[in-house]
C-alpha atoms as a PDB file:
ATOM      1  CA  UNK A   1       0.000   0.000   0.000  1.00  0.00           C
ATOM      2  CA  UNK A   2       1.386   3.146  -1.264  1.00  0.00           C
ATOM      3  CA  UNK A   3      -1.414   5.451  -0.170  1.00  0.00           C
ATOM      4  CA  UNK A   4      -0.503   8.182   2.313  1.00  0.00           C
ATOM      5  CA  UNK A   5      -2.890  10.613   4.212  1.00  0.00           C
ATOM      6  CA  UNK A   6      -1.582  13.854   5.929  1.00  0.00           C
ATOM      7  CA  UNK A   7      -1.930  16.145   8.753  1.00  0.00           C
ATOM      8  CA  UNK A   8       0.314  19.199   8.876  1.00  0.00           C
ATOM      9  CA  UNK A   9       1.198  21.426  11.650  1.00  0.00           C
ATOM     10  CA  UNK A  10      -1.686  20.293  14.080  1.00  0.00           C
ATOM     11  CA  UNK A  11      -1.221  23.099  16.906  1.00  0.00           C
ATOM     12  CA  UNK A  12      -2.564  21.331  20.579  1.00  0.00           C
ATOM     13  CA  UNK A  13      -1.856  23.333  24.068  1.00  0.00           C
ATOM     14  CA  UNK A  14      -1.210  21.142  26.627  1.00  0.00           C
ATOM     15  CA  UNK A  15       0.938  20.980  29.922  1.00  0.00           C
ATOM     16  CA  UNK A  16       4.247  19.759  29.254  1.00  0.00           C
ATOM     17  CA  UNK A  17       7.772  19.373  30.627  1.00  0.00           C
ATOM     18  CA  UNK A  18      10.014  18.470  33.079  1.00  0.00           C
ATOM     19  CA  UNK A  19      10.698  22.194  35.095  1.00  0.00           C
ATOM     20  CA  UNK A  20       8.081  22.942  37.610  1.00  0.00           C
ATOM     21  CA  UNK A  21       6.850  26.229  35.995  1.00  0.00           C
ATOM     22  CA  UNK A  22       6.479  24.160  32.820  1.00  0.00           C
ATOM     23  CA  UNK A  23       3.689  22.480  34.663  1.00  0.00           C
ATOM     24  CA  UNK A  24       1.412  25.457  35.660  1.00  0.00           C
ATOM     25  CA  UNK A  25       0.949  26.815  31.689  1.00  0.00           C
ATOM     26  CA  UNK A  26       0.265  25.079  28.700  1.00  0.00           C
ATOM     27  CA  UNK A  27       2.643  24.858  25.686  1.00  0.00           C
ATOM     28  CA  UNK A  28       2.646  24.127  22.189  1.00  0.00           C
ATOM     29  CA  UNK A  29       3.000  21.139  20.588  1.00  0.00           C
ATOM     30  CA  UNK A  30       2.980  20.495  16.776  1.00  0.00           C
ATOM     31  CA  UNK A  31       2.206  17.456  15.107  1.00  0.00           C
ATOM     32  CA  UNK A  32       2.916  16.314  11.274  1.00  0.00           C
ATOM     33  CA  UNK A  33       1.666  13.016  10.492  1.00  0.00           C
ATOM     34  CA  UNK A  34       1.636  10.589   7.626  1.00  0.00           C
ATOM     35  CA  UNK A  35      -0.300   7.276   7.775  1.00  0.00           C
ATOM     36  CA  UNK A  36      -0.844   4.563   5.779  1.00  0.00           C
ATOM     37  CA  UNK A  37      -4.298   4.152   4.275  1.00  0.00           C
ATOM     38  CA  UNK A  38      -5.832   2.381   1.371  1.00  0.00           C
ATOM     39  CA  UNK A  39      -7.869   4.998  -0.279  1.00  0.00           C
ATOM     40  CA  UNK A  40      -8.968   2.500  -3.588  1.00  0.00           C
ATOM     41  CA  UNK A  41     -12.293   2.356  -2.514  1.00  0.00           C
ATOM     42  CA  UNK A  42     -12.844   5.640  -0.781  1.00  0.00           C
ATOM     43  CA  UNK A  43     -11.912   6.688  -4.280  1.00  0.00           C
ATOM     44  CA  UNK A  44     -13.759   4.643  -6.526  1.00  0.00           C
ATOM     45  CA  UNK A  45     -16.963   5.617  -4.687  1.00  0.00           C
ATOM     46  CA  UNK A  46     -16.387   9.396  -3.666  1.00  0.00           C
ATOM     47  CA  UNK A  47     -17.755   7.778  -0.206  1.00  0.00           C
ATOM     48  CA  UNK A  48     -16.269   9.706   2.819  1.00  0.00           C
ATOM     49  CA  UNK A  49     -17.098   6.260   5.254  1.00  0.00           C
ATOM     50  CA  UNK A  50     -13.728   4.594   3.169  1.00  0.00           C
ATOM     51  CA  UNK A  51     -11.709   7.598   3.998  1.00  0.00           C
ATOM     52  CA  UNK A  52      -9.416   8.045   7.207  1.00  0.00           C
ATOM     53  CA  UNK A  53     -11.205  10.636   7.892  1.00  0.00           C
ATOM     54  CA  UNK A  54      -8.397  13.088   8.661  1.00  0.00           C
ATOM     55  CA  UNK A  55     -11.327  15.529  10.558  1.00  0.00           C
ATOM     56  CA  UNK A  56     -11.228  13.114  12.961  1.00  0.00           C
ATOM     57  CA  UNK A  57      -8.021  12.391  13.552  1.00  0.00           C
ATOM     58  CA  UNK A  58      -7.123  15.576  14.622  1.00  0.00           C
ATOM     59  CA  UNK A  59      -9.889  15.966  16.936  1.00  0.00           C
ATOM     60  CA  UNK A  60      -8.877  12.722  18.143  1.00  0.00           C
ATOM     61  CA  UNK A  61      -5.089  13.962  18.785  1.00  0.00           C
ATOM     62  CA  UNK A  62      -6.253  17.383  20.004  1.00  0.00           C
ATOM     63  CA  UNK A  63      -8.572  15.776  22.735  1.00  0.00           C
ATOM     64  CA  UNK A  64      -6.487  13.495  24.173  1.00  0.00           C
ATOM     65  CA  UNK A  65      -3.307  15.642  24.094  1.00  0.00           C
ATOM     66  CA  UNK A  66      -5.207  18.267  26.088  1.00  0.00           C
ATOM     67  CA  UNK A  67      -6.523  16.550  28.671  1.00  0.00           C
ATOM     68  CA  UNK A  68      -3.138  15.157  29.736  1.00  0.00           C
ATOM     69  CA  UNK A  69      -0.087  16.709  31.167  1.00  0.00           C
ATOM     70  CA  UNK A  70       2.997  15.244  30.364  1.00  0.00           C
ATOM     71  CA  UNK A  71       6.942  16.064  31.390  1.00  0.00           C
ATOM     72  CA  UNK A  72       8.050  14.220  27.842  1.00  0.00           C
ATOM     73  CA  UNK A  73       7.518  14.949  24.257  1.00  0.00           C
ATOM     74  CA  UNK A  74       8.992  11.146  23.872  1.00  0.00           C
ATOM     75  CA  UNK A  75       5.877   9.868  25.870  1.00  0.00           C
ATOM     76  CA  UNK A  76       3.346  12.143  24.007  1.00  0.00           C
ATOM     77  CA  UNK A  77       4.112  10.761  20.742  1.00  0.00           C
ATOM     78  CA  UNK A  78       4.877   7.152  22.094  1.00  0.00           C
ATOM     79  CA  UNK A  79       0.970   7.132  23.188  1.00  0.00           C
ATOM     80  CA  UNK A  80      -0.584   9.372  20.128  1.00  0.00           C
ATOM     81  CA  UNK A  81       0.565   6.906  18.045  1.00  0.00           C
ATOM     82  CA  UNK A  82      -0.170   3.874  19.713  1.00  0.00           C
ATOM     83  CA  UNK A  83      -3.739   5.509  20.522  1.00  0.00           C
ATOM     84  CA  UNK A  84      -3.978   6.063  16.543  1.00  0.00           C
ATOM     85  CA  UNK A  85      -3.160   2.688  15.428  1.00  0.00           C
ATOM     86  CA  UNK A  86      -5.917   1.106  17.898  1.00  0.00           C
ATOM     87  CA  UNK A  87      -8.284   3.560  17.460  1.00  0.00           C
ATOM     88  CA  UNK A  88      -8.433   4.422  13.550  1.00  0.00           C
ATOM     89  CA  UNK A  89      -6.526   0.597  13.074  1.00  0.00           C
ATOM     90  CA  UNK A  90      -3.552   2.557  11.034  1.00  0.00           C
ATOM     91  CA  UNK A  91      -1.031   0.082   9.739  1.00  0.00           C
ATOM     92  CA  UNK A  92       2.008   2.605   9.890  1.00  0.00           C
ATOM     93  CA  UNK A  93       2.002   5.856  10.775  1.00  0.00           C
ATOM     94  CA  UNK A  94       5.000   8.656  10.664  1.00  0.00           C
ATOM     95  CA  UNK A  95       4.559  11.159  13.510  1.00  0.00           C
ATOM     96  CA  UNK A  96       6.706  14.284  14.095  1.00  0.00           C
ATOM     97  CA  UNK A  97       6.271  16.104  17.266  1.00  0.00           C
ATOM     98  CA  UNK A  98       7.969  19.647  17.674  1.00  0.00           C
ATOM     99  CA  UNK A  99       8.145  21.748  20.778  1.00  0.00           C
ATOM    100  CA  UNK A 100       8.638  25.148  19.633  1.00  0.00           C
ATOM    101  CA  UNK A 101      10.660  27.619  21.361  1.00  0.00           C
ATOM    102  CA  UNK A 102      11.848  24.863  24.054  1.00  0.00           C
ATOM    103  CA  UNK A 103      15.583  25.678  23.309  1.00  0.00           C
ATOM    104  CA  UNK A 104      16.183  29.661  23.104  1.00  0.00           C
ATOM    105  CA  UNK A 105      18.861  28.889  20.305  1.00  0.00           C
ATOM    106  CA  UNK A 106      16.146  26.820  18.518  1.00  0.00           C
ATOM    107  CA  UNK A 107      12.844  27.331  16.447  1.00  0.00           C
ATOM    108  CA  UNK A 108      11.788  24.094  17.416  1.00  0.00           C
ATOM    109  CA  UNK A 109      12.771  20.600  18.741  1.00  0.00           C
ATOM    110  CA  UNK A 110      11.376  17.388  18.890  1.00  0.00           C
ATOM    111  CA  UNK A 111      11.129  13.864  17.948  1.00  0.00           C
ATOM    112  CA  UNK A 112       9.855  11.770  14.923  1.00  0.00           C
ATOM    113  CA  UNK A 113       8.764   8.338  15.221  1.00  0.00           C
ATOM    114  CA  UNK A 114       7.659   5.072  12.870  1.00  0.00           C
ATOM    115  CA  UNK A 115       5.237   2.361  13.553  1.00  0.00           C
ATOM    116  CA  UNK A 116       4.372  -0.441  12.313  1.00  0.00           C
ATOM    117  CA  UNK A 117       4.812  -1.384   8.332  1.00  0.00           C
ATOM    118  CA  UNK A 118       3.856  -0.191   4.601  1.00  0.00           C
END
């Protein structure tokens, strides 16, 4: 399966890090996602219920992002994309997860992950 859908620059506030001030206001995250998806029949019919419906997704992210707090951007994109994979049943996903302005020197930091295969 070569088919890819994508989320850019998903913006989520959340509480985040390891400093105790980090803790008492809420920071942004970005997310950039790819994940697998067999769109054949989603495009054969013009039928949105064979889409991954990318709406959804985000809301999903957003949601579950912000009612966490969290002192690693390792373990926010360790769970995101396990919660994907069960939830939406994504065979591989790509997720990139930046911190902006976490490193004065920086525009952004992060991580990027991979799960499971094309």
């Amino acid at each position: 399966m070569k088919d890819r859908i994508f989320i850019e620059e998903l913006t989520v506030f959340t509480q985040i890090g390891v400093y105790d001030w980090e803790q008492q206001i809420k920071q942004k995250l970005i997310f950039d996602l790819e994940m697998a998806w067999d769109c054949h029949q989603a495009a054969e019919t013009d039928d949105v219920q064979f889409c991954l419906n990318y709406a959804e997704v985000s809301d999903f992210i957003i949601n579950y992002v912000q009612s966490k707090s969290f002192l690693l951007i390792e373990r926010v994109a360790y769970e995101v994309a396990e919660q994907l994979q069960q939830h939406f049943q994504i065979k591989w996903l790509r997720l990139k997860l930046a911190k902006p302005q976490a490193v004065a020197q920086a525009r952004s930091v992060g991580i990027i992950i991979e799960r499971g295969e094309i």
